[in-house]
Structures are given as structure tokens and as C-alpha cells.
Protein backbone atom coordinates (compact mmCIF):
# COMPACT_ATOMS: atom_id res chain seq x y z
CA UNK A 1 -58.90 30.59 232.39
CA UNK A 2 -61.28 30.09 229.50
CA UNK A 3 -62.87 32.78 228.09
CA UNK A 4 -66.12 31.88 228.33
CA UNK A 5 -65.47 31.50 231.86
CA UNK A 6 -64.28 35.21 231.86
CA UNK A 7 -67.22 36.10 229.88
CA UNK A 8 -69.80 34.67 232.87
CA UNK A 9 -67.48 35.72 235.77
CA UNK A 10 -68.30 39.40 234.03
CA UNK A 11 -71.72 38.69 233.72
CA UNK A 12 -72.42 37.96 237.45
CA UNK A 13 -70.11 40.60 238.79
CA UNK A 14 -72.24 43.53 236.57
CA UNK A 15 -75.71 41.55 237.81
CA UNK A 16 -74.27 41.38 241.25
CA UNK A 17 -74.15 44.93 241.28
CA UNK A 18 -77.28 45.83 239.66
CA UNK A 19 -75.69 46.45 236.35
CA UNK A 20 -78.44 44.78 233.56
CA UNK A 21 -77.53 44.79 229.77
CA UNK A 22 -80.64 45.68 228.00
CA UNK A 23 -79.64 44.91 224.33
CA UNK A 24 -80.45 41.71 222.27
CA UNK A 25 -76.72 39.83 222.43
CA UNK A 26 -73.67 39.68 224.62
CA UNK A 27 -70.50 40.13 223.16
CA UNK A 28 -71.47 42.82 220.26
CA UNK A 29 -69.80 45.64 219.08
CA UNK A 30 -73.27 47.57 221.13
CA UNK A 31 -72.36 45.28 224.28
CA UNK A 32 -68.48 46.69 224.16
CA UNK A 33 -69.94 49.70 224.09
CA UNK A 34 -71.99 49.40 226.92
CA UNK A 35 -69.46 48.03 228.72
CA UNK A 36 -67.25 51.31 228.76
CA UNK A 37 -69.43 53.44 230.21
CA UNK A 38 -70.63 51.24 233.04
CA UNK A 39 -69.06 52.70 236.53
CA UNK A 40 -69.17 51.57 240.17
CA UNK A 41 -69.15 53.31 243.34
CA UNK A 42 -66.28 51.49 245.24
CA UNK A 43 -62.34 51.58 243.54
CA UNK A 44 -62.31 47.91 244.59
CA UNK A 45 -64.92 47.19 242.20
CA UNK A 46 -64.01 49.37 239.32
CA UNK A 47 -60.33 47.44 239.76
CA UNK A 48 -61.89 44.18 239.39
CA UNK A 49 -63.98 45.06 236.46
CA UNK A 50 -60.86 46.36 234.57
CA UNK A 51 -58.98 43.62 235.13
């Protein structure tokens, strides 16, 4: 799959679940960060945001 594909698959899935990036750019060293500390409340869904 194309990344950019992988890139708005992400997107929707943290949006879906009411997860909203507040910062100026995607895909920034600030974004990664973001990105490690964001949790869910199901195991299903923290599985499919680590893979």
C-alpha cells in the first residue's frame, strides 16, 4: 500500500476516535511525537494503531 495511503488511513482512524492533532504539520518530528503518547481504550484499537 502507498504510504500516503497509510498516512490518511492513520489520520481517520485517530479522528474516528476523537484523537485531533493540534500542531501546524503532519508528519514532523512534533507529530511523531504526538503520535507515541496517543492511547485508546479498547486492545483492538491500540493493535490496529501499532500496526
Amino acid at each position: 500500500m502507498p504510504a500516503h495511503l497509510k498516512d490518511q488511513r492513520l489520520k481517520a482512524m485517530l479522528l474516528r476516535h476523537g484523537h485531533r492533532y493540534t500542531g501546524c504539520s503532519f508528519w514532523t518530528e512534533a507529530h511523531r511525537r504526538y503520535l507515541t503518547i496517543v492511547s485508546f481504550t479498547q486492545p483492538a484499537q491500540a493493535i490496529a494503531f501499532a500496526e
